[in-house]
N, C-alpha and C. Protein backbone atom coordinates (compact mmCIF):
# COMPACT_ATOMS: atom_id res chain seq x y z
N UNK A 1 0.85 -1.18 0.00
CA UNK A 1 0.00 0.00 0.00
C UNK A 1 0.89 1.23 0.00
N UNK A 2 0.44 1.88 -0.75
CA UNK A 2 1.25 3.50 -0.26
C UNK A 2 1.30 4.12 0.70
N UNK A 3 2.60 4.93 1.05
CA UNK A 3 2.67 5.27 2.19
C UNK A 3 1.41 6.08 2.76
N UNK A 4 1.18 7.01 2.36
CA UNK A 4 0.05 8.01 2.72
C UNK A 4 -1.27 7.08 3.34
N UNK A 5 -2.01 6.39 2.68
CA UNK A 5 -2.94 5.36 3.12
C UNK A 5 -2.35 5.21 4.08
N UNK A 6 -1.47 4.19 4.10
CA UNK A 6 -1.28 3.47 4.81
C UNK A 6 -1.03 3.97 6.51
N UNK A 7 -0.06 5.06 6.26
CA UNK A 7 -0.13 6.13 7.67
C UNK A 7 -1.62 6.17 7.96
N UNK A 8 -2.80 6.70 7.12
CA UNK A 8 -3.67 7.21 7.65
C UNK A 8 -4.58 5.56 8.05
N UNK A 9 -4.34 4.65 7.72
CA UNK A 9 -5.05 3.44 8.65
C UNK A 9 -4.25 3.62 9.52
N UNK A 10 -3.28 3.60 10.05
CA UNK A 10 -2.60 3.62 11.55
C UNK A 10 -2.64 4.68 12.26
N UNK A 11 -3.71 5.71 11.86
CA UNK A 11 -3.80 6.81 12.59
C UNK A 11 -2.72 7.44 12.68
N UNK A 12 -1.45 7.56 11.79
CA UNK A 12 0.03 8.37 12.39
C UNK A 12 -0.45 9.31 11.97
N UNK A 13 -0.92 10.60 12.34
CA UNK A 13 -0.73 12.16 11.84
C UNK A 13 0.49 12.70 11.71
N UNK A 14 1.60 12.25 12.52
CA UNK A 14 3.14 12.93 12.15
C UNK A 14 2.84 12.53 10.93
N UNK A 15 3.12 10.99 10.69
CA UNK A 15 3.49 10.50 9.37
C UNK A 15 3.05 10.81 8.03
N UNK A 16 1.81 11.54 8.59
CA UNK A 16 0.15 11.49 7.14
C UNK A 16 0.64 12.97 7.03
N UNK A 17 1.15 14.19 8.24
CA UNK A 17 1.68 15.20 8.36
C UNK A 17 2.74 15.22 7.31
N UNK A 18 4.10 14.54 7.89
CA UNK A 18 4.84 14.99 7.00
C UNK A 18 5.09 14.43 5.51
N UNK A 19 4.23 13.52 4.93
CA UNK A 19 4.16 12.62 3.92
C UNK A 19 3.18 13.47 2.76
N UNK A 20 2.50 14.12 3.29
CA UNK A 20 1.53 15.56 2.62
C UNK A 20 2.44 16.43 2.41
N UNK A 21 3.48 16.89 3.44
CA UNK A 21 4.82 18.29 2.89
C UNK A 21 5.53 17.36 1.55
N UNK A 22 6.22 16.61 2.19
CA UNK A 22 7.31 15.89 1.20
C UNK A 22 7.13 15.55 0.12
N UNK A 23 5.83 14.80 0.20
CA UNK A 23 5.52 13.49 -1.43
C UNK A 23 4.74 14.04 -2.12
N UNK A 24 4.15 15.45 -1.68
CA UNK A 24 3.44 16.01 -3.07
C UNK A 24 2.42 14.85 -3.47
N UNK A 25 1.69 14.39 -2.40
CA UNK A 25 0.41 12.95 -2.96
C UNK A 25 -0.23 13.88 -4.06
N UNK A 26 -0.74 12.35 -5.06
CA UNK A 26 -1.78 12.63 -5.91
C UNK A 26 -2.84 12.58 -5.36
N UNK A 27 -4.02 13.12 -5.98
CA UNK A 27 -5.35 13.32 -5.58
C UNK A 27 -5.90 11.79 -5.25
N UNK A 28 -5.65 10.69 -5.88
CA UNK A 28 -6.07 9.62 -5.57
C UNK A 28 -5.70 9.35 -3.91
N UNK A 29 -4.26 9.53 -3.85
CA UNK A 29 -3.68 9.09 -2.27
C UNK A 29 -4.40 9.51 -1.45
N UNK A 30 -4.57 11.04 -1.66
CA UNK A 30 -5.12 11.73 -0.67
C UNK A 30 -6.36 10.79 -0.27
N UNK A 31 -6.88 10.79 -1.38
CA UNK A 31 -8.79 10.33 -1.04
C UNK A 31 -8.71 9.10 -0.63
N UNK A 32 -7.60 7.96 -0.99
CA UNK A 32 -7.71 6.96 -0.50
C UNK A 32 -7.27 6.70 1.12
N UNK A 33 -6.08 8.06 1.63
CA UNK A 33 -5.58 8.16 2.47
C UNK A 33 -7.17 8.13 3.53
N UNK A 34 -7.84 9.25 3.03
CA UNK A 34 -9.36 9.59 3.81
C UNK A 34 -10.06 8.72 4.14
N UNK A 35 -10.34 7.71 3.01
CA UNK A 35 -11.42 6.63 3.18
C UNK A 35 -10.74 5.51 3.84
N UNK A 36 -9.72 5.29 4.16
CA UNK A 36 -8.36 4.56 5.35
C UNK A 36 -9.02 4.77 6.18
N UNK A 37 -8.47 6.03 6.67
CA UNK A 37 -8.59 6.74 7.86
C UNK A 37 -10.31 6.48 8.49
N UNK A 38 -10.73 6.94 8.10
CA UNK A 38 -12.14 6.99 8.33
C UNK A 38 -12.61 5.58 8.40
N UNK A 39 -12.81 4.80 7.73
CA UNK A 39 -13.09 3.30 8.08
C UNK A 39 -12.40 3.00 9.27
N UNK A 40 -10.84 3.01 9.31
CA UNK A 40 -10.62 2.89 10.98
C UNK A 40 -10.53 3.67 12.01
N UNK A 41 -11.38 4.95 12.24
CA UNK A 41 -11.80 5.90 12.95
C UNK A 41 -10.68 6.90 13.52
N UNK A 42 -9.94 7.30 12.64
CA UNK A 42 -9.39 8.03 12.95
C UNK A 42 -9.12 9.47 11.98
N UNK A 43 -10.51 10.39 12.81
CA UNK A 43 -11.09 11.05 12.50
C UNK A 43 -10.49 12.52 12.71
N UNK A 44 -9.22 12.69 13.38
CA UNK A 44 -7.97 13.64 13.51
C UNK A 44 -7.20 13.41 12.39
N UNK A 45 -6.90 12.27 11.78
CA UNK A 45 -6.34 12.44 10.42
C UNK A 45 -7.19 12.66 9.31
N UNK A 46 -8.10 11.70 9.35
CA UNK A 46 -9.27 12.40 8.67
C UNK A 46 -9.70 13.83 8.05
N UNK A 47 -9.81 14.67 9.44
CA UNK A 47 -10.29 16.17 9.50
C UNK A 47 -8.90 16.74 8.63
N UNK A 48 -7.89 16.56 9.01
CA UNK A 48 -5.82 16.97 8.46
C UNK A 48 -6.63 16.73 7.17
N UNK A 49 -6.48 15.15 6.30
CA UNK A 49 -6.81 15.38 5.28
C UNK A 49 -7.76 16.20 4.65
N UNK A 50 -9.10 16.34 4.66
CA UNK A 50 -9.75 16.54 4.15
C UNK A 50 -9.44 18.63 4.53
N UNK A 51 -8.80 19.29 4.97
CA UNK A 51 -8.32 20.27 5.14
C UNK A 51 -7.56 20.50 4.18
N UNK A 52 -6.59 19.04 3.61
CA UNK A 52 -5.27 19.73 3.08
C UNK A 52 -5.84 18.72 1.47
N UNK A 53 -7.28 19.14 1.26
CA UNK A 53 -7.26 18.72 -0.31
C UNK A 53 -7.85 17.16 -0.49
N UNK A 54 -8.25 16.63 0.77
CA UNK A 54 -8.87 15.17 0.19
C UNK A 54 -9.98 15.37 -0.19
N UNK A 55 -10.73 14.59 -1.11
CA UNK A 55 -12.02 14.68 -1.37
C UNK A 55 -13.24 13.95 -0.84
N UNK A 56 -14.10 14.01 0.19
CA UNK A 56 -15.28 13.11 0.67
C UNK A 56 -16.22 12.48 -0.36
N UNK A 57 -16.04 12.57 -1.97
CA UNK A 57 -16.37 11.53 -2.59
C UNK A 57 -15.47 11.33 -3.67
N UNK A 58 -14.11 11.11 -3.39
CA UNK A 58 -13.13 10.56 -3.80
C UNK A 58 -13.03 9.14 -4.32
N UNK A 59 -12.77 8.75 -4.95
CA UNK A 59 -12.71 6.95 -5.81
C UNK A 59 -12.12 6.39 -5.65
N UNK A 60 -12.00 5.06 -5.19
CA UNK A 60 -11.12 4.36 -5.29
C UNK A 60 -10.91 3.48 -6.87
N UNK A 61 -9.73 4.00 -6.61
CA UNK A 61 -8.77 3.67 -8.20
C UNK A 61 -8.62 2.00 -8.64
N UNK A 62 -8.54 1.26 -9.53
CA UNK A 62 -7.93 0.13 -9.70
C UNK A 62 -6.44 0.83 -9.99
N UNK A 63 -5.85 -0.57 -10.51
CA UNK A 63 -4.37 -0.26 -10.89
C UNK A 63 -3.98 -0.23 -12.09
N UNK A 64 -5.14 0.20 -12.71
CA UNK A 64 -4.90 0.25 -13.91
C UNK A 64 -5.33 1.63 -14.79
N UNK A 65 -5.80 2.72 -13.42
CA UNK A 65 -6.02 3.87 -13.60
C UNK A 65 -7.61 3.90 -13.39
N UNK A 66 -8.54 2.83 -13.79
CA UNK A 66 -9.53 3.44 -13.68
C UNK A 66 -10.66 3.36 -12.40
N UNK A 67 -11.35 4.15 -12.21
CA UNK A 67 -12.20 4.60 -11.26
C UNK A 67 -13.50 3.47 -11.31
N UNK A 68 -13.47 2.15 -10.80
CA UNK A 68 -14.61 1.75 -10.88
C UNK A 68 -15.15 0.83 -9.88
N UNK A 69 -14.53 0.98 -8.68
CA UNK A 69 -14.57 0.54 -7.34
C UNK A 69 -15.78 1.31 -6.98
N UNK A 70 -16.18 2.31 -6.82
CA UNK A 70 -16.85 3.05 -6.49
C UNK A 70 -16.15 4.05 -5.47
N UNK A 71 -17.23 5.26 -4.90
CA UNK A 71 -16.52 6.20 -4.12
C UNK A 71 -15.56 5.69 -2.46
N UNK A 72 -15.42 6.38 -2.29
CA UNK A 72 -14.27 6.26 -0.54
C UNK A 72 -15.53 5.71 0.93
N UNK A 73 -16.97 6.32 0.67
CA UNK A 73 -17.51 6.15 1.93
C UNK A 73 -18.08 4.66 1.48
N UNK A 74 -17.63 3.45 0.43
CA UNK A 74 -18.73 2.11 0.25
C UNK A 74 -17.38 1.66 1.56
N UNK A 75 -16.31 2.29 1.97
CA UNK A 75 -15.52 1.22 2.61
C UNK A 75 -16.17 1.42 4.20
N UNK A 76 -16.46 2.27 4.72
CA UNK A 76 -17.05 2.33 6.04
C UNK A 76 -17.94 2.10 5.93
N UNK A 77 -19.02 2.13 4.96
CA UNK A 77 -20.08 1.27 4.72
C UNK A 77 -20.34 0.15 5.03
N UNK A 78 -19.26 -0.67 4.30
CA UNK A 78 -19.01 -1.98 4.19
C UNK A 78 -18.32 -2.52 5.76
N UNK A 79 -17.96 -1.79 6.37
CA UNK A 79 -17.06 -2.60 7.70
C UNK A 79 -18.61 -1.97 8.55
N UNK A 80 -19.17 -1.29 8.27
CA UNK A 80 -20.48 -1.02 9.36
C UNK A 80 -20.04 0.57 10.04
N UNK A 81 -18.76 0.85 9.66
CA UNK A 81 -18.36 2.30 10.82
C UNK A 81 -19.07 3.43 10.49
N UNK A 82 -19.95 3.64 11.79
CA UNK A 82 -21.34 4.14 11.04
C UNK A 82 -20.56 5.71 11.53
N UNK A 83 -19.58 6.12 12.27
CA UNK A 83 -18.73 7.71 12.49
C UNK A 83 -18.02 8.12 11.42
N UNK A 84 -17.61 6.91 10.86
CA UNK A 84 -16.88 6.94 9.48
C UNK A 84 -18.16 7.73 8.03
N UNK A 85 -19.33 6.70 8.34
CA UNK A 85 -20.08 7.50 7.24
C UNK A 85 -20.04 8.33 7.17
N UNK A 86 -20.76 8.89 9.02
CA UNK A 86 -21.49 10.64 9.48
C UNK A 86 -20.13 11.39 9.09
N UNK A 87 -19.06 11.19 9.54
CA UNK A 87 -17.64 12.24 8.93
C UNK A 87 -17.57 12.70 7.86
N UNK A 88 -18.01 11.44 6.50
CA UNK A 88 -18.19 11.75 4.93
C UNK A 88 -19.05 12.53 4.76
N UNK A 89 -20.50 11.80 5.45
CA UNK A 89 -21.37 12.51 4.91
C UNK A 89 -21.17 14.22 5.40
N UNK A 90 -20.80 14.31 6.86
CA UNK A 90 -21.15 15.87 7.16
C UNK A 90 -19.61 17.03 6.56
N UNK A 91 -18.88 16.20 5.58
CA UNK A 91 -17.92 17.06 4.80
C UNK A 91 -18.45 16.86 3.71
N UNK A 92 -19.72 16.43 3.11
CA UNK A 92 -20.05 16.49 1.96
C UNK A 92 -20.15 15.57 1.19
N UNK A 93 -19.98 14.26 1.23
CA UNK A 93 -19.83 12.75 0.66
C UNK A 93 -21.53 12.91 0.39
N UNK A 94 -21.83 12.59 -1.18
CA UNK A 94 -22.94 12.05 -1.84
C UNK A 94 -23.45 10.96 -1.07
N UNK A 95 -24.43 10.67 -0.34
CA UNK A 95 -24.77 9.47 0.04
C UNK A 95 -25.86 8.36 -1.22
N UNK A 96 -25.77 8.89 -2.14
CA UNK A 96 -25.81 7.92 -3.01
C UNK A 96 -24.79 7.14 -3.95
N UNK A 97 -23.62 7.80 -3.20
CA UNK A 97 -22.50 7.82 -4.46
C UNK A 97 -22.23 8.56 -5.53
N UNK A 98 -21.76 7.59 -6.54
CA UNK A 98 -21.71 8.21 -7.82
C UNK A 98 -23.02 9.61 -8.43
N UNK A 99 -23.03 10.59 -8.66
CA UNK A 99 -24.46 10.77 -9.79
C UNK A 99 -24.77 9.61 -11.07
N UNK A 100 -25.71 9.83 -10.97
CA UNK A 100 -26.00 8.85 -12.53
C UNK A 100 -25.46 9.21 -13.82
N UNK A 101 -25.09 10.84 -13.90
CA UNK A 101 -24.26 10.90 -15.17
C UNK A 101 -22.77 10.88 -15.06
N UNK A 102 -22.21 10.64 -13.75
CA UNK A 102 -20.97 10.73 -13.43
C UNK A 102 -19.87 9.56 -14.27
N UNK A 103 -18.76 9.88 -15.06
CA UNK A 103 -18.22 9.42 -15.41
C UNK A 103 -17.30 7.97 -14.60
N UNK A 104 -17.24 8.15 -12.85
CA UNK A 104 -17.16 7.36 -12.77
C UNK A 104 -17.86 6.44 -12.10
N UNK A 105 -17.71 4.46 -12.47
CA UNK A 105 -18.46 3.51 -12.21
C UNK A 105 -18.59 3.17 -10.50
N UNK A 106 -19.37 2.57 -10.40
CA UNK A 106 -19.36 1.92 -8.82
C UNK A 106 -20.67 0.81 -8.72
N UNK A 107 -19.36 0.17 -8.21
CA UNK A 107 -19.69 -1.48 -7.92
C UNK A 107 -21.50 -1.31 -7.33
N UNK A 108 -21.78 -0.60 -6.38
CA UNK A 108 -22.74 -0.21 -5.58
C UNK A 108 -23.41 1.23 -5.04
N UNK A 109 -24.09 1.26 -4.23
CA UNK A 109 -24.92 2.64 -3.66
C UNK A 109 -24.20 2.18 -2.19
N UNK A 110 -23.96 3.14 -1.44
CA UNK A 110 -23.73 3.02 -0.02
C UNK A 110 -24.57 2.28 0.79
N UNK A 111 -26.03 2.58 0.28
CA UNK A 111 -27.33 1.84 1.33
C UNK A 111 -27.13 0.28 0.58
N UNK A 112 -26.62 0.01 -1.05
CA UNK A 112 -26.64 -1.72 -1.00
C UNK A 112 -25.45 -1.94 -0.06
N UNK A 113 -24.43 -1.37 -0.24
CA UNK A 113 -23.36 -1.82 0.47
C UNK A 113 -23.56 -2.18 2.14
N UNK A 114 -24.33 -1.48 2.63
CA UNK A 114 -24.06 -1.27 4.01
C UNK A 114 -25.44 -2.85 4.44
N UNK A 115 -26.36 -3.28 2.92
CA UNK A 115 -27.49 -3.93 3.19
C UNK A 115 -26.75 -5.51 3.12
N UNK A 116 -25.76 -5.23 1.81
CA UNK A 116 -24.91 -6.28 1.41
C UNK A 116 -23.51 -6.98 2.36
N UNK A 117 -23.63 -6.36 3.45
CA UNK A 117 -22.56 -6.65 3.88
C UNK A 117 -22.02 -7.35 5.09
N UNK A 118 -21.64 -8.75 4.84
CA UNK A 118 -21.27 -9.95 5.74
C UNK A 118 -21.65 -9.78 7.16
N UNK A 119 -21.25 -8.61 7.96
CA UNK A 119 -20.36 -8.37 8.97
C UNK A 119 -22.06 -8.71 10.14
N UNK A 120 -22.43 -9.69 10.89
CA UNK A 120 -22.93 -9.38 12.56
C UNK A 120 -22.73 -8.17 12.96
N UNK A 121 -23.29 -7.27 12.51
CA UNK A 121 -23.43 -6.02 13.77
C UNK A 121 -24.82 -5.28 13.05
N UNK A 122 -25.65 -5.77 13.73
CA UNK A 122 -27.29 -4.92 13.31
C UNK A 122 -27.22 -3.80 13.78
N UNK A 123 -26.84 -3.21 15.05
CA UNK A 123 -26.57 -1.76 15.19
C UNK A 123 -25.85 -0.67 14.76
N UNK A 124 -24.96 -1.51 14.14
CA UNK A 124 -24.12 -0.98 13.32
C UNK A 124 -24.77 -0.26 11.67
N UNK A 125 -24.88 -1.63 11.54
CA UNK A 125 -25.99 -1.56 10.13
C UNK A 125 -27.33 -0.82 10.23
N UNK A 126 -27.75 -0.59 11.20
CA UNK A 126 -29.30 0.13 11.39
C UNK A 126 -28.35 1.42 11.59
N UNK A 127 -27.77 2.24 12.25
CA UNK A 127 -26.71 3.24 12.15
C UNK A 127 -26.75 3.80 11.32
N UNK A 128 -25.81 2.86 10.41
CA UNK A 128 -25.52 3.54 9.10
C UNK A 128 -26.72 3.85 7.91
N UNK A 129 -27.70 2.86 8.16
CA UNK A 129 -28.56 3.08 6.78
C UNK A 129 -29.32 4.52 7.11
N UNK A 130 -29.59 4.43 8.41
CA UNK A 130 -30.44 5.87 9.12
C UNK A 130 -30.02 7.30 8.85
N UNK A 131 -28.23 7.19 9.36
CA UNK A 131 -27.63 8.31 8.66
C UNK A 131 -27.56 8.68 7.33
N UNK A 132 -27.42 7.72 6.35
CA UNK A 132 -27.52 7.30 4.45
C UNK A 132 -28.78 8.04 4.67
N UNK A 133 -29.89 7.65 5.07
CA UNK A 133 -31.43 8.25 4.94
C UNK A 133 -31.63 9.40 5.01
N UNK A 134 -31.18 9.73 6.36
CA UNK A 134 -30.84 10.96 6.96
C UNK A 134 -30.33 12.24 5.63
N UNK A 135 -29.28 11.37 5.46
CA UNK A 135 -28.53 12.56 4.44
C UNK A 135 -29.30 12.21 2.68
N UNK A 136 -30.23 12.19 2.79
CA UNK A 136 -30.78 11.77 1.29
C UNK A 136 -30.84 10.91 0.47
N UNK A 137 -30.27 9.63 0.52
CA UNK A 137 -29.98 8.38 0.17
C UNK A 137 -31.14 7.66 -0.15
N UNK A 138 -31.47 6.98 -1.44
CA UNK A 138 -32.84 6.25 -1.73
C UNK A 138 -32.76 5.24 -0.77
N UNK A 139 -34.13 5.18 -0.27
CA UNK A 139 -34.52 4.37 0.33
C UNK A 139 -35.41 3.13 -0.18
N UNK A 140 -35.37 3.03 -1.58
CA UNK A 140 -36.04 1.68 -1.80
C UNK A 140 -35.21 1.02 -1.64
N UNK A 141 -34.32 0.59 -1.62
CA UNK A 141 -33.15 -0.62 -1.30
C UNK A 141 -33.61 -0.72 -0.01
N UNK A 142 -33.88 -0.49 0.74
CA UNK A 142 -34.15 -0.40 2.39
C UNK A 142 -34.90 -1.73 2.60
């Protein structure tokens, strides 16, 4: 993983700090750095990024350049971190995702993701779909 991410799952702010002066991240890092961070609640690097240029509906990239994972908040979606959503959503994260004319693809909508997803934790999952609702998110998948 790249450094930047990767600092921001371990919560290092020195590291996510000085890795933002030095490495000149691309816009992808950044956003992927965010949607890290935020899935594992660490919402002080989080706030750093999204200050210094990340985007709250940022994409996750394949490796082959293109955008078709869908946006940064299907990953806290998907683990249930329902602080992780409210963070996206209240910096501005689409809670439907993509727009429909948006050039880029996604696997899913945040509300299938969060409906679709493995994990035992109903409170978790009732959480998150409420906030998705909350912030405008179709609710026929519900």
């Amino acid at each position: 993983m790249n450094p930047l991410p990767s600092a921001a799952d371990k919560g290092d702010l020195k590291t996510v700090r000085n890795l933002m002066k030095a490495a000149d991240p691309s816009q992808t890092d950044k956003d992927l750095a965010l949607g890290r961070a935020c899935c594992a609640g660490h919402f002080e690097v989080a706030q750093f990024l999204v200050e210094n240029g990340a985007d709250p509906n940022g994409q996750y990239q394949t490796k082959d350049g293109r955008f078709e994972y869908g946006p940064i908040i299907l990953a806290s979606c998907e683990f249930l971190n329902a602080e992780g959503v409210k963070f996206l959503l209240d910096c501005g994260a689409n809670p439907n995702g993509n727009p429909p004319d948006s050039q880029h693809m996604q696997s899913c909508t945040p509300l299938e993701m969060v409906n679709s997803t493995y994990a035992k934790n109903e409170e978790g999952k009732r959480r998150c779909i409420d906030l998705l609702i909350a912030a405008g998110a179709h609710s026929d998948l519900v």
